[in-house]
Protein backbone atom coordinates (compact mmCIF):
# COMPACT_ATOMS: atom_id res chain seq x y z
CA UNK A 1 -2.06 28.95 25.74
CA UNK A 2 -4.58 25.63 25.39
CA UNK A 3 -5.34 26.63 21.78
CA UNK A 4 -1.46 26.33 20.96
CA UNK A 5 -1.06 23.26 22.48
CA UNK A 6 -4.11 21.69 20.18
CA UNK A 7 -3.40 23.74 17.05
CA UNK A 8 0.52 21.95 17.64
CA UNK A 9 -0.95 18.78 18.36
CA UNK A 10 -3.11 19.05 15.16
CA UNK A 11 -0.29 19.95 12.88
CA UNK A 12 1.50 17.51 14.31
CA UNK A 13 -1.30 14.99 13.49
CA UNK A 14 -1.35 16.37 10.09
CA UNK A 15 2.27 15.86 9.37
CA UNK A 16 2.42 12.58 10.71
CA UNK A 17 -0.38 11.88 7.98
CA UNK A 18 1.06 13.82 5.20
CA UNK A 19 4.59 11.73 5.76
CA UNK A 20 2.34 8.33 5.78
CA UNK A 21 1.08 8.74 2.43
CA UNK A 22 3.80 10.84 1.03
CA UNK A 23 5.13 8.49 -1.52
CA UNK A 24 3.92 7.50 -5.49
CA UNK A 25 2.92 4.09 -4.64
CA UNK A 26 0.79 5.11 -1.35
CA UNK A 27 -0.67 7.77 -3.44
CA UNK A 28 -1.56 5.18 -6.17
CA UNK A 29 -2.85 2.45 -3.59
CA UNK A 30 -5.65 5.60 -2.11
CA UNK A 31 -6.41 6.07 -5.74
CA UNK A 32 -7.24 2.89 -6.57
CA UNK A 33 -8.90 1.81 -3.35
CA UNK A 34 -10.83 5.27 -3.76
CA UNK A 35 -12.55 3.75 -6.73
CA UNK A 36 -13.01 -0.08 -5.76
CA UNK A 37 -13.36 0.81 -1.84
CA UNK A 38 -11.88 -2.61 -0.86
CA UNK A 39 -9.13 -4.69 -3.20
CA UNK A 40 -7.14 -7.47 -2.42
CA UNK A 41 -3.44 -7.00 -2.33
CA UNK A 42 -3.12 -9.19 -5.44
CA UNK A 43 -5.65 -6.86 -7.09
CA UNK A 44 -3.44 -4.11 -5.95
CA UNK A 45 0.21 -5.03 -6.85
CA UNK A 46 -1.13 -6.14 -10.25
CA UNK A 47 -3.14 -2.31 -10.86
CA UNK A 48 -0.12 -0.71 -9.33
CA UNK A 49 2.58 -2.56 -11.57
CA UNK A 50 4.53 -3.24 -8.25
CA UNK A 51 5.82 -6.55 -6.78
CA UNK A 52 3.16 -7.32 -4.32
CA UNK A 53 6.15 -7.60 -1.83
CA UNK A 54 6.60 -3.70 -1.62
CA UNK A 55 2.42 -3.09 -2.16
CA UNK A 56 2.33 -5.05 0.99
CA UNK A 57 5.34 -2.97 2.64
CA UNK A 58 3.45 0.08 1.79
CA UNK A 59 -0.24 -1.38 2.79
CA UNK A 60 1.22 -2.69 6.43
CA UNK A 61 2.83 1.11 7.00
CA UNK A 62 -0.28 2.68 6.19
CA UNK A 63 -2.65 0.28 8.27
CA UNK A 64 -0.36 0.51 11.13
CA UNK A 65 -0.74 4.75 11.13
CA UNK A 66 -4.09 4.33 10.86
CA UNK A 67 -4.79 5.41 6.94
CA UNK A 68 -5.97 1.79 6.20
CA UNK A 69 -7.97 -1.02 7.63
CA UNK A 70 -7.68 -4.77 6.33
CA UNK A 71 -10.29 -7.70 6.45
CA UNK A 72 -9.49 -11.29 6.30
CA UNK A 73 -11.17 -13.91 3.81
CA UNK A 74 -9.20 -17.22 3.94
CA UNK A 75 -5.94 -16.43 2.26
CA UNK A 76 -6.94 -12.97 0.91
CA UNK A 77 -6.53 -10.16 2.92
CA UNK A 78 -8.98 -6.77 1.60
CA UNK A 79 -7.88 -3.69 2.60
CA UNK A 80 -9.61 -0.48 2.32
CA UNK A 81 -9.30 3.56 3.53
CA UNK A 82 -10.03 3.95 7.14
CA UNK A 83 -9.17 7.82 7.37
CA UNK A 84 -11.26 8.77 4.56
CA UNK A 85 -10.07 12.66 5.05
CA UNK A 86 -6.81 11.52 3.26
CA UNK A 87 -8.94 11.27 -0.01
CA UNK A 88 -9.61 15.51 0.41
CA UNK A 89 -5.76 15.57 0.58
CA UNK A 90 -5.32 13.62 -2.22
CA UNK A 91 -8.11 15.55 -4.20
CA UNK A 92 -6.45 19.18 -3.75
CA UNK A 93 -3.30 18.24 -3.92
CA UNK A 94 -4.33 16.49 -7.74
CA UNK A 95 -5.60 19.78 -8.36
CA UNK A 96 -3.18 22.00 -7.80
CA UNK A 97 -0.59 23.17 -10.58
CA UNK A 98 2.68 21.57 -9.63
């Protein structure tokens, strides 16, 4: 019965994850900080083609689930991936025929 309970809580954990980055732009934003491993959210919004209103929307969601981590440096703020596993997501999902 304990093996349920954690295999639940584990697909729970996945779906909550899979939700979080689960949109073009969040997709995009892993890319691109996948290759630079920290940008600024200027950098970002300018890469992405997306008012740096919304990149920061999408950059707040996924720090506060825990994808993302940001640092401070005067008025920049650098954020880069915290939960590195999402990049494996992102890698099969790129390779799969859809």
């Amino acid at each position: 019965m304990m093996l349920l309970i954690e295999e639940q809580e584990k697909l729970e954990k996945v779906a909550f994850i899979l939700k979080t980055i689960g949109h073009p732009v969040r997709l995009k934003i892993l890319s691109l900080l996948s290759e630079n491993q920290q940008m600024s959210v200027n950098e970002i919004s300018e890469r992405c083609e997306v008012e740096q209103s919304l990149i920061s929307h999408h950059l707040t969601n996924m720090k506060l689930k825990g994808v993302l981590q940001s640092e401070r440096d005067g008025k920049s703020i650098f954020y880069s991936i915290k939960l590195m596993e999402v990049l494996n997501v992102v890698e099969c999902m790129s390779k799969c025929r859809i």
